[in-house]
C-alpha atoms as a PDB file:
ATOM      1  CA  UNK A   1     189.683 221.052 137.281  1.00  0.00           C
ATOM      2  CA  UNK A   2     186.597 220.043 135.050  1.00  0.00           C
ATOM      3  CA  UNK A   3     187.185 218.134 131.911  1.00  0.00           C
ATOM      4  CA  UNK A   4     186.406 220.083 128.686  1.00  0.00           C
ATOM      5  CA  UNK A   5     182.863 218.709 128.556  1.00  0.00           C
ATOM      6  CA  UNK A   6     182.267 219.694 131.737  1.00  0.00           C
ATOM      7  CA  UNK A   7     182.892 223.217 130.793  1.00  0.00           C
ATOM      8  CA  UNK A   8     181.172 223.261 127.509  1.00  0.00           C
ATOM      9  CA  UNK A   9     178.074 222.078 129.655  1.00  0.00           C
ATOM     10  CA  UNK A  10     178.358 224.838 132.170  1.00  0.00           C
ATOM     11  CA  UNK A  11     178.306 227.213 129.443  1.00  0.00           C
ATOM     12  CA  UNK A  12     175.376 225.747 128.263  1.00  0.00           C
ATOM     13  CA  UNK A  13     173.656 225.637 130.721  1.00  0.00           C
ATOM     14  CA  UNK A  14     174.348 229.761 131.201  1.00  0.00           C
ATOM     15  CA  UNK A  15     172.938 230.129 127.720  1.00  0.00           C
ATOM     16  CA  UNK A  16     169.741 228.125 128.423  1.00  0.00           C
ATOM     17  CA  UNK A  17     169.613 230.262 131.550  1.00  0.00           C
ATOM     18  CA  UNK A  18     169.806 233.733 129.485  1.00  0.00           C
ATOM     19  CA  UNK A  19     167.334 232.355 127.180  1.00  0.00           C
ATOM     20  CA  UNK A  20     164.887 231.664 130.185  1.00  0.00           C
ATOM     21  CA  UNK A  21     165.574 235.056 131.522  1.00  0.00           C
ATOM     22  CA  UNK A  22     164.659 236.784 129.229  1.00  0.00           C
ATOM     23  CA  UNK A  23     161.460 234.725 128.492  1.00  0.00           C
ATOM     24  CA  UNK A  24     160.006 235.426 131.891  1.00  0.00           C
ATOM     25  CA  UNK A  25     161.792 237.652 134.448  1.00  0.00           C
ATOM     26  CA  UNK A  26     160.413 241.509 133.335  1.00  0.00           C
ATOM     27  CA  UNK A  27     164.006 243.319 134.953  1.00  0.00           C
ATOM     28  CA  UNK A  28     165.756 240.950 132.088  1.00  0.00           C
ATOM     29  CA  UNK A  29     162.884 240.990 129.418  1.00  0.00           C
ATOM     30  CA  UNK A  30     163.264 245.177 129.685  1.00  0.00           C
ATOM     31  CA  UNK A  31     167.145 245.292 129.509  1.00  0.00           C
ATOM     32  CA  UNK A  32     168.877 246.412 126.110  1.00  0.00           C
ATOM     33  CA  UNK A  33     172.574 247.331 125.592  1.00  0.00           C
ATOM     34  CA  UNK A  34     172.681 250.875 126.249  1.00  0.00           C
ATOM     35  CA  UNK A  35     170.694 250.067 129.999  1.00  0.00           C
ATOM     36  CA  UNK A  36     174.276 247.366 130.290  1.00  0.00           C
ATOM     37  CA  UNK A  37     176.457 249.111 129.365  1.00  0.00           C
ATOM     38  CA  UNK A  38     177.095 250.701 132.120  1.00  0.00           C
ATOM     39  CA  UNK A  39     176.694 248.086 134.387  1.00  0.00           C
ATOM     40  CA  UNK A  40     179.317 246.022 132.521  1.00  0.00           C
ATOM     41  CA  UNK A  41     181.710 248.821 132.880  1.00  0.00           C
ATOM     42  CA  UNK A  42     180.983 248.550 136.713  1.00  0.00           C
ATOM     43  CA  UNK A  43     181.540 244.717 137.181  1.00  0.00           C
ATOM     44  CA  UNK A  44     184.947 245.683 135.036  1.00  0.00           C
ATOM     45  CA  UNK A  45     186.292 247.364 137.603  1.00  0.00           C
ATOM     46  CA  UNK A  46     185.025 245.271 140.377  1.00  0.00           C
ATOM     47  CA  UNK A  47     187.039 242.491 138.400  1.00  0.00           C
ATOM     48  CA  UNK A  48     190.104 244.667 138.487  1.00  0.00           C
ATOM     49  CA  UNK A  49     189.621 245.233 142.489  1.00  0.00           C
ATOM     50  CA  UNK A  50     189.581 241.668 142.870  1.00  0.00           C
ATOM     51  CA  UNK A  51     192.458 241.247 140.703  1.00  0.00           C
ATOM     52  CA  UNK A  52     194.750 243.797 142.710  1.00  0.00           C
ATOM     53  CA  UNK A  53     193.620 242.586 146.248  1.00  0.00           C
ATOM     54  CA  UNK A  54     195.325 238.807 144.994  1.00  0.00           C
ATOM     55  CA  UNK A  55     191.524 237.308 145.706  1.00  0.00           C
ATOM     56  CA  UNK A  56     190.600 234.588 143.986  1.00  0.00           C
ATOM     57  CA  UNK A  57     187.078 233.391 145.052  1.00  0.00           C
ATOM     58  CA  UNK A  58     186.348 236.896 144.273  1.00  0.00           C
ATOM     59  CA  UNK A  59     187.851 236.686 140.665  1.00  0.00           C
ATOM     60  CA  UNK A  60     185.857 233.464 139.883  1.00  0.00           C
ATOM     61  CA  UNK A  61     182.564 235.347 140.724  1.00  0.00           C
ATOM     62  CA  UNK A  62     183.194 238.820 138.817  1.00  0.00           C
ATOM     63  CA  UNK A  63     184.228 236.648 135.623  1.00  0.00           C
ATOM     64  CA  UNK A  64     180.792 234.688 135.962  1.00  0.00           C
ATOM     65  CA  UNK A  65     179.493 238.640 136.270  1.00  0.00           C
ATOM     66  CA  UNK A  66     181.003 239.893 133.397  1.00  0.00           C
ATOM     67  CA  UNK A  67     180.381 236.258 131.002  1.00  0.00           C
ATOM     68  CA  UNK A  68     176.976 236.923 131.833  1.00  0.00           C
ATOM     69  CA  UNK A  69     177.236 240.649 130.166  1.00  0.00           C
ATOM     70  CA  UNK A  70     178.681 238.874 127.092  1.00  0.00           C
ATOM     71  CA  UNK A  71     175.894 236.287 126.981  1.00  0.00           C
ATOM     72  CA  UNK A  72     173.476 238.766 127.251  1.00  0.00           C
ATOM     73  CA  UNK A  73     174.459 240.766 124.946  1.00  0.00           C
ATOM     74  CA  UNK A  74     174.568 237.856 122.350  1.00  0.00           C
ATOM     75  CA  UNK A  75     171.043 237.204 123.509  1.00  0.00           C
ATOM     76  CA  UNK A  76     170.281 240.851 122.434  1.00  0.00           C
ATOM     77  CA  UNK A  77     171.902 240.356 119.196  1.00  0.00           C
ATOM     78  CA  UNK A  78     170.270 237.118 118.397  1.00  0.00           C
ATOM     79  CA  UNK A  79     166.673 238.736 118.901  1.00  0.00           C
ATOM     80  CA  UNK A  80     167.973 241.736 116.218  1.00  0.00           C
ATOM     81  CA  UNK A  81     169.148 238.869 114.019  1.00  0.00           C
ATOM     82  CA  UNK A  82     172.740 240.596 113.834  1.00  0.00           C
ATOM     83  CA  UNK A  83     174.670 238.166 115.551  1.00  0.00           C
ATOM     84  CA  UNK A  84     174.424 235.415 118.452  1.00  0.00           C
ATOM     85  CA  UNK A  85     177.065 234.297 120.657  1.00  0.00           C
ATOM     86  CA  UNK A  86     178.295 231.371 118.656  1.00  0.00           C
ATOM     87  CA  UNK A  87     179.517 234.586 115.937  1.00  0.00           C
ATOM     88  CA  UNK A  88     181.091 236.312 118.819  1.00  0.00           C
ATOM     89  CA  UNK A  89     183.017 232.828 119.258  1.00  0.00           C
ATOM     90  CA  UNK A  90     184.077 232.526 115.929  1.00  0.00           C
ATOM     91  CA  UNK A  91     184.665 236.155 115.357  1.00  0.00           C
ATOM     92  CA  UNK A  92     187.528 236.146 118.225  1.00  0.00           C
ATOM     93  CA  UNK A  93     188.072 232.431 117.047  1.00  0.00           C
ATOM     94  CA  UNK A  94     189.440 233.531 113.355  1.00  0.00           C
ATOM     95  CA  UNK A  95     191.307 237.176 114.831  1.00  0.00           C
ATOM     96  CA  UNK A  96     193.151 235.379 116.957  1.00  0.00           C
ATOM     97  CA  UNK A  97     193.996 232.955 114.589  1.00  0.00           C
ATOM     98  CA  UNK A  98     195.063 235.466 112.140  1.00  0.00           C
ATOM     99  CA  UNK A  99     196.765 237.665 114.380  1.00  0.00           C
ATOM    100  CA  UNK A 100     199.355 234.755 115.294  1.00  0.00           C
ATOM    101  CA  UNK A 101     200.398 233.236 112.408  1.00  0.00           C
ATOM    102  CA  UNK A 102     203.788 232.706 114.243  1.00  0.00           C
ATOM    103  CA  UNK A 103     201.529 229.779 115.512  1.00  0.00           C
ATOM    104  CA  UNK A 104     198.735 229.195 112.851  1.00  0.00           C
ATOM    105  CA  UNK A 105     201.197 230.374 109.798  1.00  0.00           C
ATOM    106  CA  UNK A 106     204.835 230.226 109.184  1.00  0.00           C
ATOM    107  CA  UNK A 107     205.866 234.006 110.682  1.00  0.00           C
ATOM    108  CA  UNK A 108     209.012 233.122 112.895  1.00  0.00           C
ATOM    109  CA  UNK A 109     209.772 235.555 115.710  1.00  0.00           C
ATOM    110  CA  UNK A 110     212.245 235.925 118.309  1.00  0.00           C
ATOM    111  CA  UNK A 111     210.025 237.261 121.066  1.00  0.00           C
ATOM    112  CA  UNK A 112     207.022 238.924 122.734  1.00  0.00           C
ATOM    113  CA  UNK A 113     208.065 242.132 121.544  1.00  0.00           C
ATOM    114  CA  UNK A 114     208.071 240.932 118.054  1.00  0.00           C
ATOM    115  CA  UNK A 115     204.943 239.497 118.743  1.00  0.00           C
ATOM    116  CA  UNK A 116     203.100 243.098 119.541  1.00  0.00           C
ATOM    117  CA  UNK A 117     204.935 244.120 116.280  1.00  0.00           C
ATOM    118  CA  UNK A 118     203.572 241.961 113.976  1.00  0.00           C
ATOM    119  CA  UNK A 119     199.854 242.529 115.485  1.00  0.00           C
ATOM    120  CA  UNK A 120     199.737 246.688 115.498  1.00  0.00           C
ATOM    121  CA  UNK A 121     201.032 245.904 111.575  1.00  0.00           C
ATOM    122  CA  UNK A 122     198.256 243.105 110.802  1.00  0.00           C
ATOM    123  CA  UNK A 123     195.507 245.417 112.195  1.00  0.00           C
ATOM    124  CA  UNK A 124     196.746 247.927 109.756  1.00  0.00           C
ATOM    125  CA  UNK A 125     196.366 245.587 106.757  1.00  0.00           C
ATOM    126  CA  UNK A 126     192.616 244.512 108.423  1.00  0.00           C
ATOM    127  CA  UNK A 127     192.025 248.128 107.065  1.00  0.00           C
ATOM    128  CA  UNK A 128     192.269 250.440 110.277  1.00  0.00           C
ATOM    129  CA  UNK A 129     193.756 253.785 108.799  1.00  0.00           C
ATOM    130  CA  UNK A 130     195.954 254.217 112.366  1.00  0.00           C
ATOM    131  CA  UNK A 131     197.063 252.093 114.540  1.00  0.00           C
ATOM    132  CA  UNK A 132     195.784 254.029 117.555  1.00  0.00           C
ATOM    133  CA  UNK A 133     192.208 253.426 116.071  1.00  0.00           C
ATOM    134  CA  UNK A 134     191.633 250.774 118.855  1.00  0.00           C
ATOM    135  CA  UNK A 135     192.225 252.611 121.889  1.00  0.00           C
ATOM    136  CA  UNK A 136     188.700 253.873 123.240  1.00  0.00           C
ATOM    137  CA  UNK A 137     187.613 257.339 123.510  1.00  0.00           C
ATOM    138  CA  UNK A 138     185.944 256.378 126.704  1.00  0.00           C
ATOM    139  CA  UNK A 139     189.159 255.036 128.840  1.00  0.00           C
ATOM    140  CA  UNK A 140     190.283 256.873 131.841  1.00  0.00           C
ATOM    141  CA  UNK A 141     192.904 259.181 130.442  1.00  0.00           C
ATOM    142  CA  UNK A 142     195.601 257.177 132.450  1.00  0.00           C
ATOM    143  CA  UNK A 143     195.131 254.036 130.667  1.00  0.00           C
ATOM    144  CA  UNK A 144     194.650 255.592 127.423  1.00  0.00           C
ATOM    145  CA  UNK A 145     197.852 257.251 127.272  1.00  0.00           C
ATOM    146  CA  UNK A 146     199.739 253.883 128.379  1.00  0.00           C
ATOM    147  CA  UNK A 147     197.323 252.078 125.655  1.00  0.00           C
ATOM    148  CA  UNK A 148     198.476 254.795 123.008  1.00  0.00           C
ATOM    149  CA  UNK A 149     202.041 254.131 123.818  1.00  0.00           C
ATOM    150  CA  UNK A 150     201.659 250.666 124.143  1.00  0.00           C
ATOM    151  CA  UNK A 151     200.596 251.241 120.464  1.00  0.00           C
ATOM    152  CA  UNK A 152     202.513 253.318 118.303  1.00  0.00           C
ATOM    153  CA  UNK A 153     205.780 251.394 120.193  1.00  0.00           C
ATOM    154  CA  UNK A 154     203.839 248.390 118.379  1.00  0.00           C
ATOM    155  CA  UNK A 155     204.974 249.985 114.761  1.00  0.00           C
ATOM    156  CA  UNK A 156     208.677 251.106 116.069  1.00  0.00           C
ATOM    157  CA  UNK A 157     207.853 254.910 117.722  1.00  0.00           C
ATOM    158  CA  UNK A 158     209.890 254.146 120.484  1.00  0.00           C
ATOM    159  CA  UNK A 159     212.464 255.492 123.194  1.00  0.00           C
ATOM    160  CA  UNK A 160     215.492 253.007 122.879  1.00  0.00           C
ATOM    161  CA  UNK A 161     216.436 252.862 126.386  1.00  0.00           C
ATOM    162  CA  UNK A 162     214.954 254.032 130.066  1.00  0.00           C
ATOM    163  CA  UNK A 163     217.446 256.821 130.334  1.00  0.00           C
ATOM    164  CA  UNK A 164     216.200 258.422 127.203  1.00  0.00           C
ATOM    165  CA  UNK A 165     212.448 258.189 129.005  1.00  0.00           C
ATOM    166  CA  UNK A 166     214.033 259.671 132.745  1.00  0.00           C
ATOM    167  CA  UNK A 167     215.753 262.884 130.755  1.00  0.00           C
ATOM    168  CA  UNK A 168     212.410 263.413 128.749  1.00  0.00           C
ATOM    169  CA  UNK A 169     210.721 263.262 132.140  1.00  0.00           C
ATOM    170  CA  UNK A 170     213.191 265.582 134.042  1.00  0.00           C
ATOM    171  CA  UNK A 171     212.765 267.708 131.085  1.00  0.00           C
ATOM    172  CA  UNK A 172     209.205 267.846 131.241  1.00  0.00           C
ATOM    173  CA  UNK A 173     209.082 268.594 134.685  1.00  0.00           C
ATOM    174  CA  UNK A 174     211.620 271.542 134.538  1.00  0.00           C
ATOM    175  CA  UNK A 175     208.987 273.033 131.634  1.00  0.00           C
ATOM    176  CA  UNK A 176     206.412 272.553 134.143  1.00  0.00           C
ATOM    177  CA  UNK A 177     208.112 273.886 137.532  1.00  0.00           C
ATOM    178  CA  UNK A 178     208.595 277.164 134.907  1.00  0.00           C
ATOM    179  CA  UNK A 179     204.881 277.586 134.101  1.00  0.00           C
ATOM    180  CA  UNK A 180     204.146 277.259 137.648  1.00  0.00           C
ATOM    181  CA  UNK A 181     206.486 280.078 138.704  1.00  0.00           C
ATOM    182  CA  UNK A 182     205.247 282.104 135.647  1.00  0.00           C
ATOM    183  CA  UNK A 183     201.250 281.452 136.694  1.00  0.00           C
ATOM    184  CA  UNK A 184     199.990 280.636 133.578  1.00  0.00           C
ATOM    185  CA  UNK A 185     197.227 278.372 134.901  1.00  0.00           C
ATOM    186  CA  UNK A 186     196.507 276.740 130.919  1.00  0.00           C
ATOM    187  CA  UNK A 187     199.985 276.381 130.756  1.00  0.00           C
ATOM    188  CA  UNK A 188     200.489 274.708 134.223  1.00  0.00           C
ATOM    189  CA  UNK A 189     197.430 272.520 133.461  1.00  0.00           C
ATOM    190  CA  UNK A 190     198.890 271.469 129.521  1.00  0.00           C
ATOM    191  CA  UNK A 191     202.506 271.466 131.291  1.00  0.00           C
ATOM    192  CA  UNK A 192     201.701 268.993 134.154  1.00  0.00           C
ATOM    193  CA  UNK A 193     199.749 266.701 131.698  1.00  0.00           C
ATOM    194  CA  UNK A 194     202.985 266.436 129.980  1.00  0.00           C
ATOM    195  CA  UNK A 195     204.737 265.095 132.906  1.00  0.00           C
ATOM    196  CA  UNK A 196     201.888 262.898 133.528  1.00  0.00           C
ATOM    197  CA  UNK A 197     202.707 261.071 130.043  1.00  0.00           C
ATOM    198  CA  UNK A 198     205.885 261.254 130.237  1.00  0.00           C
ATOM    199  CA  UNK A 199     205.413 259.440 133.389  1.00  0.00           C
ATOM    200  CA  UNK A 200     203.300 256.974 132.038  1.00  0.00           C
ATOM    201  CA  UNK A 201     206.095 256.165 129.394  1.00  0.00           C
ATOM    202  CA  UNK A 202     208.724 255.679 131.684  1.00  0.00           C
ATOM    203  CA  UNK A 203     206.313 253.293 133.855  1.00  0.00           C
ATOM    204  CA  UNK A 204     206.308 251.606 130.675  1.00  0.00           C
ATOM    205  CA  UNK A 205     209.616 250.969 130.380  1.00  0.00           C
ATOM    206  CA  UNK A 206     210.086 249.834 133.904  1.00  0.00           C
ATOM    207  CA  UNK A 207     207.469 247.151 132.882  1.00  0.00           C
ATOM    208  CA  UNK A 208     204.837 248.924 135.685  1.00  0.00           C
ATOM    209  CA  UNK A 209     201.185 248.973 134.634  1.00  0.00           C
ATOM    210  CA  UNK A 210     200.326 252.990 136.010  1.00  0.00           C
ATOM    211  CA  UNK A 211     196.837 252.066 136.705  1.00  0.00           C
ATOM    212  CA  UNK A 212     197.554 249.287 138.520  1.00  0.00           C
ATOM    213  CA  UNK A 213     200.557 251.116 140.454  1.00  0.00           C
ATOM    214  CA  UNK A 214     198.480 254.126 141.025  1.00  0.00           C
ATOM    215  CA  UNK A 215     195.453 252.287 142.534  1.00  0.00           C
ATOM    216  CA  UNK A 216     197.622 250.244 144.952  1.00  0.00           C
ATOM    217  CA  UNK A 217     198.802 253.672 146.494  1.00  0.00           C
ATOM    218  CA  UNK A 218     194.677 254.248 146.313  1.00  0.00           C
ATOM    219  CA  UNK A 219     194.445 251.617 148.734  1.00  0.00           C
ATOM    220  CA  UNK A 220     197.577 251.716 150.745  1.00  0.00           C
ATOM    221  CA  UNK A 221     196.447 255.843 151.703  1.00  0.00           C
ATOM    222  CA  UNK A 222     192.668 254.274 152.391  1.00  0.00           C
ATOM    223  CA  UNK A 223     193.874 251.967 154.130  1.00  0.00           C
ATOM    224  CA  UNK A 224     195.859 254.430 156.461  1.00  0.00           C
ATOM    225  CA  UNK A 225     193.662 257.175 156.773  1.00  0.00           C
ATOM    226  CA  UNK A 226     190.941 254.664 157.719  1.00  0.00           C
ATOM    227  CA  UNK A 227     193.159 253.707 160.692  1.00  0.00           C
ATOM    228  CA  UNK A 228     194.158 256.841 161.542  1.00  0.00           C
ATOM    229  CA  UNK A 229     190.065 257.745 161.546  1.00  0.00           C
ATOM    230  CA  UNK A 230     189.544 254.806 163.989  1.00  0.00           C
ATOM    231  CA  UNK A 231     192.456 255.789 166.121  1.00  0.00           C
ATOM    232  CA  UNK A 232     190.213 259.437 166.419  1.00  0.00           C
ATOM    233  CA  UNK A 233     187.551 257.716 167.047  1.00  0.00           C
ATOM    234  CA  UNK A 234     188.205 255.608 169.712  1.00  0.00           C
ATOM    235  CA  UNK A 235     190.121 258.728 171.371  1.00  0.00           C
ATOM    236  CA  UNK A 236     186.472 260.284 170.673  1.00  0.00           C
ATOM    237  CA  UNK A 237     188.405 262.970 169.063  1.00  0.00           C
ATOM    238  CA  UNK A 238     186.707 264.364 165.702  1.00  0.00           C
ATOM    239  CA  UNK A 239     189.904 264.767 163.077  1.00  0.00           C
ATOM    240  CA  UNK A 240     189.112 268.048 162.461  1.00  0.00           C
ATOM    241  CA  UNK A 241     189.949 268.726 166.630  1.00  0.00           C
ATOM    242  CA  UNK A 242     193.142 267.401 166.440  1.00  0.00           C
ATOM    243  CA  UNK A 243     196.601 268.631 165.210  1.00  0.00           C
ATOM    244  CA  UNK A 244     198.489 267.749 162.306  1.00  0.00           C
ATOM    245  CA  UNK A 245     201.064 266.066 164.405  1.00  0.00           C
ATOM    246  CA  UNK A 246     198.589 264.097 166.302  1.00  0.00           C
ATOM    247  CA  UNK A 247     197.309 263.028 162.918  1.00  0.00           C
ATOM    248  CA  UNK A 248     200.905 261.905 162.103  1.00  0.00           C
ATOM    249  CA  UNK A 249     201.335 259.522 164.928  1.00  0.00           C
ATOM    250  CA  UNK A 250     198.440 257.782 163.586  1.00  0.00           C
ATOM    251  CA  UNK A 251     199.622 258.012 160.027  1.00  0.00           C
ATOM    252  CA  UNK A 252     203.449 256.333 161.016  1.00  0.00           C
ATOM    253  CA  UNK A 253     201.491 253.514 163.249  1.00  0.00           C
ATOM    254  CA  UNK A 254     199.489 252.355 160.656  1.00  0.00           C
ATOM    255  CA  UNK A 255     202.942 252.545 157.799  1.00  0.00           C
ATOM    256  CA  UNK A 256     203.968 249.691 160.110  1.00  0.00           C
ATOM    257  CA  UNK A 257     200.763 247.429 160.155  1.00  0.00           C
END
């Protein structure tokens, strides 16, 4: 692995880099933070595909994608005169510092649990007014209800134990089959959210990230019904000519790959 001062060069040499972009190349000279934002958001989630398909060359090159977001940005700021990226360094630098003063102070605690504890009630003395004030209004509404959970648990509004979560879930999903059989379609639709975070909770508790566990299934049924549309095609067969039970014998061949 490189030596610190290796590294310290190589992000020097990025910043030098920005700087000369933005000198000469027009695409980079035109670019402000609303026309990245949205591109950041993108190499996000290619960071998180490379994260759940285990590949690492691929992690090493959406990182570099997304530290070049972050220096660019701090090149933006720098022109405005708000901020450049040696304030976003120290910025993180001194919250991190004083959201662990288990390390930097003399807070003891017993364990990571405690840990999240003591940071939901430091941001609160920072001056946010709820603790649920850092969870975007932007995030997919899956991770946003694990995030708010993952929250106000941070402060002690908690289930004590899985079992409590499973009979809040079976309850929620009783109250749902109901509105279904009644056909209120608002209720159905408010009803079947519940279970959703209800869900979510109990994923929680069974230490599974939903997002993650959800886009794995993502995968695993592309993955299938990609085979099962090759198996068509070699038979050529459109999938719209053949029977559900053909399809299945496709579907159970490619469970076993």
């Amino acid at each position: 692995m490189n030596s610190r001062q290796n590294q310290l060069k190589a992000f020097s040499k990025l910043l030098t880099i920005m700087d000369e972009l933005r000198e000469k190349c027009p695409w980079d000279k035109k670019q402000t933070m609303e026309t990245l934002r949205h591109l950041t958001i993108e190499e996000t989630y290619e960071l998180g595909d490379a994260i759940l398909d285990n590949n690492l060359e691929e992690i090493k090159k959406e990182l570099g994608d997304i530290l070049l977001h972050i220096v660019f940005y701090a090149k933006i700021g720098s022109e405005t005169k708000n901020f450049d990226i040696a304030d976003v360094c120290n910025a993180i630098c001194e919250k991190l510092i004083s959201r662990h003063p288990h390390i930097y102070g003399d807070v003891k605690v017993k364990n990571e649990l405690e840990v999240k504890q003591n940071w939901e009630k430091l941001k609160l003395k920072e001056g946010k007014k709820s603790v649920l004030e850092g969870v975007p209004k932007s995030l997919p509404a899956l991770v946003k209800a694990n995030r708010i959970q993952e929250k106000v648990a941070g402060v002690g509004f908690d289930w004590e134990t899985p079992n409590q979560v499973w009979q809040k879930v079976e309850e929620e999903l009783r109250e749902f089959k109901a509105e279904v059989v009644a056909g209120n379609q608002n209720k159905i639709e408010s009803e079947f959210g519940d279970v959703m975070f209800s869900m979510v909770n109990y994923a929680r508790f069974l230490n599974i990230n939903p997002e993650n566990a959800l886009e794995r299934t993502n995968k695993k049924f592309t993955k299938r019904f990609q085979y099962l549309e090759s198996k068509a095609q070699s038979l050529n067969k459109p999938l719209t000519q053949m029977t559900l039970a053909e399809m299945d014998v496709f579907w159970e061949e490619a469970k076993l790959l």
